[in-house]
PDB file of N, CA and C in Angstrom:
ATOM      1  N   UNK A   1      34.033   1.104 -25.146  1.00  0.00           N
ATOM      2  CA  UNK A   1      34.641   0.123 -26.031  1.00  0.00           C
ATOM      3  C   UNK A   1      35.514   0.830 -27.066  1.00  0.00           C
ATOM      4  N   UNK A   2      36.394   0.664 -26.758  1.00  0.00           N
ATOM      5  CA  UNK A   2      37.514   1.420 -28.504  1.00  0.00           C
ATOM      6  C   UNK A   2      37.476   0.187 -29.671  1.00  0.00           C
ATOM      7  N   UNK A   3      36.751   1.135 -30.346  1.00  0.00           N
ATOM      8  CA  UNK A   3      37.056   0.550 -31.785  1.00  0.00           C
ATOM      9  C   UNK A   3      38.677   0.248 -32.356  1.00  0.00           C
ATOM     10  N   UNK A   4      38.520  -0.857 -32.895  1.00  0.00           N
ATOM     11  CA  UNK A   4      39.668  -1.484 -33.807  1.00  0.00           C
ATOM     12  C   UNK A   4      39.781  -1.392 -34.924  1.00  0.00           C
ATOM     13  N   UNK A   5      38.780  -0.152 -35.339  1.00  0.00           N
ATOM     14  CA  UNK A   5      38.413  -0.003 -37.199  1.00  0.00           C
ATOM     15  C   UNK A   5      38.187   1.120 -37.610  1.00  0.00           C
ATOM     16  N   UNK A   6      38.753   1.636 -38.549  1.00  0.00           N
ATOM     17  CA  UNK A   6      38.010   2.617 -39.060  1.00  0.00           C
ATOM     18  C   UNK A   6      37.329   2.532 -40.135  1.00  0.00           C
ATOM     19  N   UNK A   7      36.244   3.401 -40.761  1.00  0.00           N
ATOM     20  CA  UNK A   7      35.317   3.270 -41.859  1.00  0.00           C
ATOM     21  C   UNK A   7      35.967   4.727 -42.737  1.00  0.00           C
ATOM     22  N   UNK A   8      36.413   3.912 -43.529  1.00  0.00           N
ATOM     23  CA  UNK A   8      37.004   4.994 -44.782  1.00  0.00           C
ATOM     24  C   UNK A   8      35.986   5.087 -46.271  1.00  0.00           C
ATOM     25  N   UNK A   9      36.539   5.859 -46.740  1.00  0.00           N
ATOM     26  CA  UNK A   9      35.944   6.491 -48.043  1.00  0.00           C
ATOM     27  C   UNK A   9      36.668   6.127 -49.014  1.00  0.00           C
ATOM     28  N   UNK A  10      36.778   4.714 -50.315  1.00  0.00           N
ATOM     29  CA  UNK A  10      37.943   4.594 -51.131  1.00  0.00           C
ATOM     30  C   UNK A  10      37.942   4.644 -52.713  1.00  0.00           C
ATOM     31  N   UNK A  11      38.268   5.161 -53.384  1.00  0.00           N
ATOM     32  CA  UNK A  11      38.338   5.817 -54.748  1.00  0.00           C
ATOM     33  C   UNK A  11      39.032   4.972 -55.322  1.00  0.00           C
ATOM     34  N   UNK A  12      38.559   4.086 -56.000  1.00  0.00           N
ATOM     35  CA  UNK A  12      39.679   3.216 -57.363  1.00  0.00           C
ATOM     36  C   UNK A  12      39.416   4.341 -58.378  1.00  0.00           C
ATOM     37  N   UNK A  13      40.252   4.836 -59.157  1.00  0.00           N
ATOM     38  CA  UNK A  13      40.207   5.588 -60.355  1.00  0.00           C
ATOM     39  C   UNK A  13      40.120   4.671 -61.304  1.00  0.00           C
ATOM     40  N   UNK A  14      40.585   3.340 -61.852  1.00  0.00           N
ATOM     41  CA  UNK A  14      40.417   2.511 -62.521  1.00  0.00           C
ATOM     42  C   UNK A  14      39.729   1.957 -62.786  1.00  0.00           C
ATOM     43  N   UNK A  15      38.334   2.075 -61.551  1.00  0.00           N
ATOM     44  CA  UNK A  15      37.388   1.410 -61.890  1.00  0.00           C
ATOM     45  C   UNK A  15      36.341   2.634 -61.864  1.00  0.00           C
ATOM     46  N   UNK A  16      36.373   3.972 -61.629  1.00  0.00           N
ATOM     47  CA  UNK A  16      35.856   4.669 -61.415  1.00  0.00           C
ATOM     48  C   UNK A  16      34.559   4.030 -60.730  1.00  0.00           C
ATOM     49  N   UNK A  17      34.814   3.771 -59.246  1.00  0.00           N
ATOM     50  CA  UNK A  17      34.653   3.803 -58.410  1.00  0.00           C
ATOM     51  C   UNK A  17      34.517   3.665 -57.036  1.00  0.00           C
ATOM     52  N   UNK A  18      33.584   4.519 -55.989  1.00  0.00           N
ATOM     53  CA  UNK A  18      34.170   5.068 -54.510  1.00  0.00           C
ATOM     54  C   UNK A  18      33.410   3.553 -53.519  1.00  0.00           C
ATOM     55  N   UNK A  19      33.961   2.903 -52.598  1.00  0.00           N
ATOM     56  CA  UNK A  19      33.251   1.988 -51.103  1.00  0.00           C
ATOM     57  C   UNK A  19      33.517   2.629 -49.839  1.00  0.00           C
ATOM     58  N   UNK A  20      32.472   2.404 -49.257  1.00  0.00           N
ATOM     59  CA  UNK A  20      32.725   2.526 -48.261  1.00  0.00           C
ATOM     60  C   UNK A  20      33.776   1.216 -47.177  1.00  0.00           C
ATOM     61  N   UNK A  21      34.716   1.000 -46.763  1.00  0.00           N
ATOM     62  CA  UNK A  21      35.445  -0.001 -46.442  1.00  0.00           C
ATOM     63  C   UNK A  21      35.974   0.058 -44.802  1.00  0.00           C
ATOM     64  N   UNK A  22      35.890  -0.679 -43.842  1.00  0.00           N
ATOM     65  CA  UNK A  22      36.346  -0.580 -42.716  1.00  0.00           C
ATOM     66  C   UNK A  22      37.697  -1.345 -42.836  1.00  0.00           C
ATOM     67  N   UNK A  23      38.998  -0.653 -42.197  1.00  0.00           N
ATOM     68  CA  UNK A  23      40.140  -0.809 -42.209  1.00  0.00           C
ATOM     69  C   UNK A  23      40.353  -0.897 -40.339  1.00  0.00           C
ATOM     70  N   UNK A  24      41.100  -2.384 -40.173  1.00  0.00           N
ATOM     71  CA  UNK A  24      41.819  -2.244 -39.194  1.00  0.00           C
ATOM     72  C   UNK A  24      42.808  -1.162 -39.054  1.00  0.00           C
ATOM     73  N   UNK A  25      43.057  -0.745 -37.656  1.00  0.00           N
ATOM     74  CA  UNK A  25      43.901   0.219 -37.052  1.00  0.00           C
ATOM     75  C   UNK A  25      45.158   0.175 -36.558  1.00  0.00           C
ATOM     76  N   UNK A  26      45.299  -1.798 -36.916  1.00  0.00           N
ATOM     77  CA  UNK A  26      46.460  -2.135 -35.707  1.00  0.00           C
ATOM     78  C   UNK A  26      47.473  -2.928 -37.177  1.00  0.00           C
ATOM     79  N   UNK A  27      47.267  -2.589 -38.235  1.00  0.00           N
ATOM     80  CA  UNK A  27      47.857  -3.732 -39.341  1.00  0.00           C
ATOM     81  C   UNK A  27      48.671  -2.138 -40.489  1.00  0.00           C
ATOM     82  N   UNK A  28      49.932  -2.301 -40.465  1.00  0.00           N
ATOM     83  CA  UNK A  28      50.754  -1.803 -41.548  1.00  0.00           C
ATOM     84  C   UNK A  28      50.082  -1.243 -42.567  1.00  0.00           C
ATOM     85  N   UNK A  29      50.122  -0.092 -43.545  1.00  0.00           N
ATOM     86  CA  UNK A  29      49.296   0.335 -44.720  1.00  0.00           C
ATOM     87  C   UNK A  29      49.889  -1.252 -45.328  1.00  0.00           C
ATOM     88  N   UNK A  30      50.651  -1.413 -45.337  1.00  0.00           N
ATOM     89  CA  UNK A  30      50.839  -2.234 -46.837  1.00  0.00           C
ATOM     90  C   UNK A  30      50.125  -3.539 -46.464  1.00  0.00           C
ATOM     91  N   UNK A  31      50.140  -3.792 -45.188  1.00  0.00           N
ATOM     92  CA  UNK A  31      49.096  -5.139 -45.430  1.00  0.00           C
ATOM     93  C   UNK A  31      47.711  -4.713 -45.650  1.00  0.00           C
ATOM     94  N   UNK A  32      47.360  -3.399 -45.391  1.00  0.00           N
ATOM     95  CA  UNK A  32      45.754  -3.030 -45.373  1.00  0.00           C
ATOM     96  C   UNK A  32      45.595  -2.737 -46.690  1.00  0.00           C
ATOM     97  N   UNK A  33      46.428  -2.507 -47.905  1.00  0.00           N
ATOM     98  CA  UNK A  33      46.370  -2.352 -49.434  1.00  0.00           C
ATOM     99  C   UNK A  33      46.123  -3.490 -49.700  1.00  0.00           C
ATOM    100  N   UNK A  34      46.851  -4.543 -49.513  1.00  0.00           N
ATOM    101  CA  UNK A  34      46.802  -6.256 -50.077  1.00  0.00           C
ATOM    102  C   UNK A  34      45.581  -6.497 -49.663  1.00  0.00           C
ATOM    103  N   UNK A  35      44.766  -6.027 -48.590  1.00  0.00           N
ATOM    104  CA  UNK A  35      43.516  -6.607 -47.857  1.00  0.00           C
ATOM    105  C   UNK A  35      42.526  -5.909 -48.703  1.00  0.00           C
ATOM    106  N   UNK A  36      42.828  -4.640 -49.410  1.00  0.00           N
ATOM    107  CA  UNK A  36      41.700  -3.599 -49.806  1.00  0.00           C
ATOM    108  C   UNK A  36      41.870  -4.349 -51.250  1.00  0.00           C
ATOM    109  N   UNK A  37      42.742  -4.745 -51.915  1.00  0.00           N
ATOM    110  CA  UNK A  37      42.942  -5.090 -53.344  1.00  0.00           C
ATOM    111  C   UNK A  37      42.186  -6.364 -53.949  1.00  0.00           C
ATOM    112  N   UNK A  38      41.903  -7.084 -52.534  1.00  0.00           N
ATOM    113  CA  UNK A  38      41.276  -8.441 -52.854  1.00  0.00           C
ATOM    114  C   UNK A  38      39.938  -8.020 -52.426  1.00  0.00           C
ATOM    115  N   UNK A  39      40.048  -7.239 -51.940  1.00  0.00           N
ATOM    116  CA  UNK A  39      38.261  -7.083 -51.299  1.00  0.00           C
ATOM    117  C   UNK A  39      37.645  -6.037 -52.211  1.00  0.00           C
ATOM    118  N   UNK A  40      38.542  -5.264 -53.501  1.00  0.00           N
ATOM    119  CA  UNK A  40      37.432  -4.466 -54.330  1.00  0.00           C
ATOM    120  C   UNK A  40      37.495  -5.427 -55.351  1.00  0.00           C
ATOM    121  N   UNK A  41      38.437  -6.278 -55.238  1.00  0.00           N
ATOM    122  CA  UNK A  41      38.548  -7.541 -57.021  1.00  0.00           C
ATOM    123  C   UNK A  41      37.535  -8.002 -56.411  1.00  0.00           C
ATOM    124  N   UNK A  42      37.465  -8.649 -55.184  1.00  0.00           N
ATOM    125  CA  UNK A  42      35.442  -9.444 -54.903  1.00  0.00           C
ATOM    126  C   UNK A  42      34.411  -8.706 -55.104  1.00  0.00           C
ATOM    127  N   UNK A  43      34.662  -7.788 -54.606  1.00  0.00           N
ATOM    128  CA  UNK A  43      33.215  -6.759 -54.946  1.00  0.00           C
ATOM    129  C   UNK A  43      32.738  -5.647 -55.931  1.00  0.00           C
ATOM    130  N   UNK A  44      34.184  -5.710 -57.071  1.00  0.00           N
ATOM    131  CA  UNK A  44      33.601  -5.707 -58.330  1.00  0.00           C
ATOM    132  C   UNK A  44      33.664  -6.927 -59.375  1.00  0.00           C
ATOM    133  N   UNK A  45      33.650  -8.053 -58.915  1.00  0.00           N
ATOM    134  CA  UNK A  45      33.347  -8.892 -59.922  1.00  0.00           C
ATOM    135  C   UNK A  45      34.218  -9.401 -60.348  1.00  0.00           C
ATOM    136  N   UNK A  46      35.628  -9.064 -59.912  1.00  0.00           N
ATOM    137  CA  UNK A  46      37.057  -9.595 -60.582  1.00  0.00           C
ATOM    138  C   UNK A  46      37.520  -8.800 -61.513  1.00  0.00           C
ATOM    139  N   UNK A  47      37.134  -7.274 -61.396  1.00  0.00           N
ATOM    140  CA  UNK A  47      37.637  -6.471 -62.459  1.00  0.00           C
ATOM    141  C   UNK A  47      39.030  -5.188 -62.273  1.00  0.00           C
ATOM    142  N   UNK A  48      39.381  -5.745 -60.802  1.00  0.00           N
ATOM    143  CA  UNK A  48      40.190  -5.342 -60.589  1.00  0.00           C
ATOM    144  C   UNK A  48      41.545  -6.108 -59.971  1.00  0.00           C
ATOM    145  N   UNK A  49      42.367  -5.802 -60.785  1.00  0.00           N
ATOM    146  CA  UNK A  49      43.755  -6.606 -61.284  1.00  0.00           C
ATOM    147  C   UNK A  49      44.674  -5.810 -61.587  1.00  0.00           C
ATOM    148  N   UNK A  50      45.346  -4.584 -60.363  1.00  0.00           N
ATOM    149  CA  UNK A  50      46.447  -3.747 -60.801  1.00  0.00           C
ATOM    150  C   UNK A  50      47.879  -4.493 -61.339  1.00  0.00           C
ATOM    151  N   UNK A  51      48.472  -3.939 -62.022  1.00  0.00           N
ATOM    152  CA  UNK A  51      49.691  -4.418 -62.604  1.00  0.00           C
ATOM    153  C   UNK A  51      50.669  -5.163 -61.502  1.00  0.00           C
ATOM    154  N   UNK A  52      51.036  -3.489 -60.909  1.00  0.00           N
ATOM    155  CA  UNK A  52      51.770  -3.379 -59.620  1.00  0.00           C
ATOM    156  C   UNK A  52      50.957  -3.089 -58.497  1.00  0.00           C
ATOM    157  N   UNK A  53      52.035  -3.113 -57.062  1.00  0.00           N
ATOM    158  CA  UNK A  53      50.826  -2.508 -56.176  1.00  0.00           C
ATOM    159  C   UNK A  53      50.587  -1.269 -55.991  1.00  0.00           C
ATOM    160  N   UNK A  54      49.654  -1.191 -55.712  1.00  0.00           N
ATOM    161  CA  UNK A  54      49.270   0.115 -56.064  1.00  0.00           C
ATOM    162  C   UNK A  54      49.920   0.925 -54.797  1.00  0.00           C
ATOM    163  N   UNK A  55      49.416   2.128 -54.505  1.00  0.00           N
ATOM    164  CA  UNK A  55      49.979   3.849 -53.567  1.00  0.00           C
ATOM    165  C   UNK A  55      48.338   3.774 -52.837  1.00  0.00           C
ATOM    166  N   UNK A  56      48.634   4.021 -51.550  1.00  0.00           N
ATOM    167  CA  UNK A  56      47.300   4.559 -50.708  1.00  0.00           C
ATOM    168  C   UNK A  56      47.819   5.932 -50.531  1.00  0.00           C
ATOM    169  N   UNK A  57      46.419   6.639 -51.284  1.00  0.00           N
ATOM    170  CA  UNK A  57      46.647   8.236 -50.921  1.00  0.00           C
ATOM    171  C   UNK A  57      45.797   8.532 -50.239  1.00  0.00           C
ATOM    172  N   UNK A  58      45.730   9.856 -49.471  1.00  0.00           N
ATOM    173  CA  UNK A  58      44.492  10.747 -48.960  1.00  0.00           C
ATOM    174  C   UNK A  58      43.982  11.422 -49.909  1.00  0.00           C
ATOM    175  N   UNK A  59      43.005  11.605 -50.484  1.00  0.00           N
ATOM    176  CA  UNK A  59      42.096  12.181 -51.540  1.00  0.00           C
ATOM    177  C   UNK A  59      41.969  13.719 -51.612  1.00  0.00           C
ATOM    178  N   UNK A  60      41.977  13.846 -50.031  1.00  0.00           N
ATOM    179  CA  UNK A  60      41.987  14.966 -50.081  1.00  0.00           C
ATOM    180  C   UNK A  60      43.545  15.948 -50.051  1.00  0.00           C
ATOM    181  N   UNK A  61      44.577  15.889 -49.491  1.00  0.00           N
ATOM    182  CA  UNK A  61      45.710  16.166 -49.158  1.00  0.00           C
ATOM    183  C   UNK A  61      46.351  15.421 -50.180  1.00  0.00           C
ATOM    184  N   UNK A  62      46.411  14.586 -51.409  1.00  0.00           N
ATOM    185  CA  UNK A  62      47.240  13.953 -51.721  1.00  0.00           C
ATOM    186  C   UNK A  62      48.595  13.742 -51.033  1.00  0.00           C
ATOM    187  N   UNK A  63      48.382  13.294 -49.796  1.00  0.00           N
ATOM    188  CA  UNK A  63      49.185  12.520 -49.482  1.00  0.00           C
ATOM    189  C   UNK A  63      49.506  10.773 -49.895  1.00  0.00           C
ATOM    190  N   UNK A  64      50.432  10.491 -49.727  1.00  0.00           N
ATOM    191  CA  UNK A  64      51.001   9.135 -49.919  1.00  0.00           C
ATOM    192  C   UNK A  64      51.331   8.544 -48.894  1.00  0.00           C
ATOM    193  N   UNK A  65      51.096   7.393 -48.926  1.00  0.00           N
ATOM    194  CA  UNK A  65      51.121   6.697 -46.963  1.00  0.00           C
ATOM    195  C   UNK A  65      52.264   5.995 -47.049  1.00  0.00           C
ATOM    196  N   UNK A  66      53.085   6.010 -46.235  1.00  0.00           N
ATOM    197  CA  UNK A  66      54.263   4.960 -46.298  1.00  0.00           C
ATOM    198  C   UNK A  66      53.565   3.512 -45.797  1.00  0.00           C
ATOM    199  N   UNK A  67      54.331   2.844 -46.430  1.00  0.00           N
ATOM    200  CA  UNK A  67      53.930   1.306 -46.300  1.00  0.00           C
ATOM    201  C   UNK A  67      53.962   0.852 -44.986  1.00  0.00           C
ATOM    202  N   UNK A  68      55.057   1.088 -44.344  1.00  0.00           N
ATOM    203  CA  UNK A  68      55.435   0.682 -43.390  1.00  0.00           C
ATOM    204  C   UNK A  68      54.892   1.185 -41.365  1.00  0.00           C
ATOM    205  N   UNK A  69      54.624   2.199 -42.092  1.00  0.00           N
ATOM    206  CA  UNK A  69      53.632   2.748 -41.169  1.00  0.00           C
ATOM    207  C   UNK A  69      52.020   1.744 -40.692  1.00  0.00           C
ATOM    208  N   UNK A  70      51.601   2.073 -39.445  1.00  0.00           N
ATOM    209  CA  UNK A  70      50.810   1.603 -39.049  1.00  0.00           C
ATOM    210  C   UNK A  70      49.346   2.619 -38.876  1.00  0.00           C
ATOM    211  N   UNK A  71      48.297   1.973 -39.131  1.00  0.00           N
ATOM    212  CA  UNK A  71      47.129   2.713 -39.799  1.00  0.00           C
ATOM    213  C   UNK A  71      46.809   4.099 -38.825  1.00  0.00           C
ATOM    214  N   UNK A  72      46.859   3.052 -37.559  1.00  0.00           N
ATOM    215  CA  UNK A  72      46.968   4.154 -35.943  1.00  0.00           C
ATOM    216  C   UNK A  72      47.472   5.086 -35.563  1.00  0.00           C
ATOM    217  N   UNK A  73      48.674   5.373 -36.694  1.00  0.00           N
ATOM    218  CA  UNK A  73      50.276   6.006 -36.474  1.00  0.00           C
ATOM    219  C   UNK A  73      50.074   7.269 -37.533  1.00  0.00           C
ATOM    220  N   UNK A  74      48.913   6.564 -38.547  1.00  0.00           N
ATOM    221  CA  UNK A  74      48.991   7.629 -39.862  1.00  0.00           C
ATOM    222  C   UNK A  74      47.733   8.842 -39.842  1.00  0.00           C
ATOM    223  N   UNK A  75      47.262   9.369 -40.758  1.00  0.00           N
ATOM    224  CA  UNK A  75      46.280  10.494 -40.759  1.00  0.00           C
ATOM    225  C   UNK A  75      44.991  10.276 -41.083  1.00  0.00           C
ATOM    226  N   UNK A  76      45.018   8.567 -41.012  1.00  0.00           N
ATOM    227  CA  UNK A  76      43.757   8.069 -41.428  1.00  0.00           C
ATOM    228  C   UNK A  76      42.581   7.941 -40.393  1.00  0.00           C
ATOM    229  N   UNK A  77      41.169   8.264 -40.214  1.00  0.00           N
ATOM    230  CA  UNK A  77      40.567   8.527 -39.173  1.00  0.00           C
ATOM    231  C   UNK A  77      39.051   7.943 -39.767  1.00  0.00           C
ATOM    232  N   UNK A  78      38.435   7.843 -39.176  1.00  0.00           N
ATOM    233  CA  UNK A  78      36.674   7.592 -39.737  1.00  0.00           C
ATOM    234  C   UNK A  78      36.526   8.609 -40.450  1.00  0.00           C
ATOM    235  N   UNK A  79      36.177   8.150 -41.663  1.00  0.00           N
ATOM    236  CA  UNK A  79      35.713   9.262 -42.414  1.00  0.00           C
ATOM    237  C   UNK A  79      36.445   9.507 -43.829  1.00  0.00           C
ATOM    238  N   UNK A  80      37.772   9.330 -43.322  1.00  0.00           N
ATOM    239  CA  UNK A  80      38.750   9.595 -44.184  1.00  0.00           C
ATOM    240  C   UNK A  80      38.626   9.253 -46.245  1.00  0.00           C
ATOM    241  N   UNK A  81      38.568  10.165 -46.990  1.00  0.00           N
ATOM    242  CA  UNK A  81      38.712   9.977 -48.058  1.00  0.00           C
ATOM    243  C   UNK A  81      39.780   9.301 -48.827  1.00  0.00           C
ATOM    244  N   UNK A  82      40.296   8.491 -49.020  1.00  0.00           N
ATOM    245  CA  UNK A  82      41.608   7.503 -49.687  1.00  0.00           C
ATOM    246  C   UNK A  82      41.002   7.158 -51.064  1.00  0.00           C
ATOM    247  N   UNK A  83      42.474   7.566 -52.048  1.00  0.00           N
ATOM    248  CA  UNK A  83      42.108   6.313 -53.352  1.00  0.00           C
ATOM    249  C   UNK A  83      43.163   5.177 -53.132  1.00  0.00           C
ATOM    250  N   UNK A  84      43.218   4.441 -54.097  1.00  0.00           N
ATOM    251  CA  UNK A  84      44.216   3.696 -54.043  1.00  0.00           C
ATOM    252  C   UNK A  84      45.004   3.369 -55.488  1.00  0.00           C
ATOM    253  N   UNK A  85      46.077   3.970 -55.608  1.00  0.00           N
ATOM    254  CA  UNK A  85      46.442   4.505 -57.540  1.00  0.00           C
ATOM    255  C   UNK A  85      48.082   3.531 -57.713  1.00  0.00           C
TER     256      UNK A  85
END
């Protein structure tokens, strides 16, 4: 069976702090930010409300993900450490 998900590692600095979050594989970073932004405002309580949208990085590599890219396409893998700044 191939998985359609990966299970990432994600760092709000703003809220100082890390979820564990499963990210589809087949959906654009930038729709998987809009998906991650509403799903840490639910699961911290509504305390997260960035200005703008925010940057998906790799935590470790500070890399920056282009938006437009697809999750499958990028360096993101199970496991993967990401914040989102």
């Amino acid at each position: 069976m191939k998985m359609d998900k990966v299970l990432i590692r994600l760092y709000i600095p703003m809220l100082e702090e890390k979820y564990d979050m499963w990210i589809p594989l087949n959906k654009k970073i930038d729709d998987v930010v809009k998906l991650l932004i509403k799903a840490i405002d639910e699961l911290s309580g509504g305390k997260y409300k960035p200005d703008k949208m925010p940057i998906l990085y790799n935590k470790v590599t500070d890399e920056a993900y282009d938006v437009n890219l697809i999750v499958n396409e990028s360096t993101i893998r199970n496991g993967t450490s990401l914040m989102l700044i």
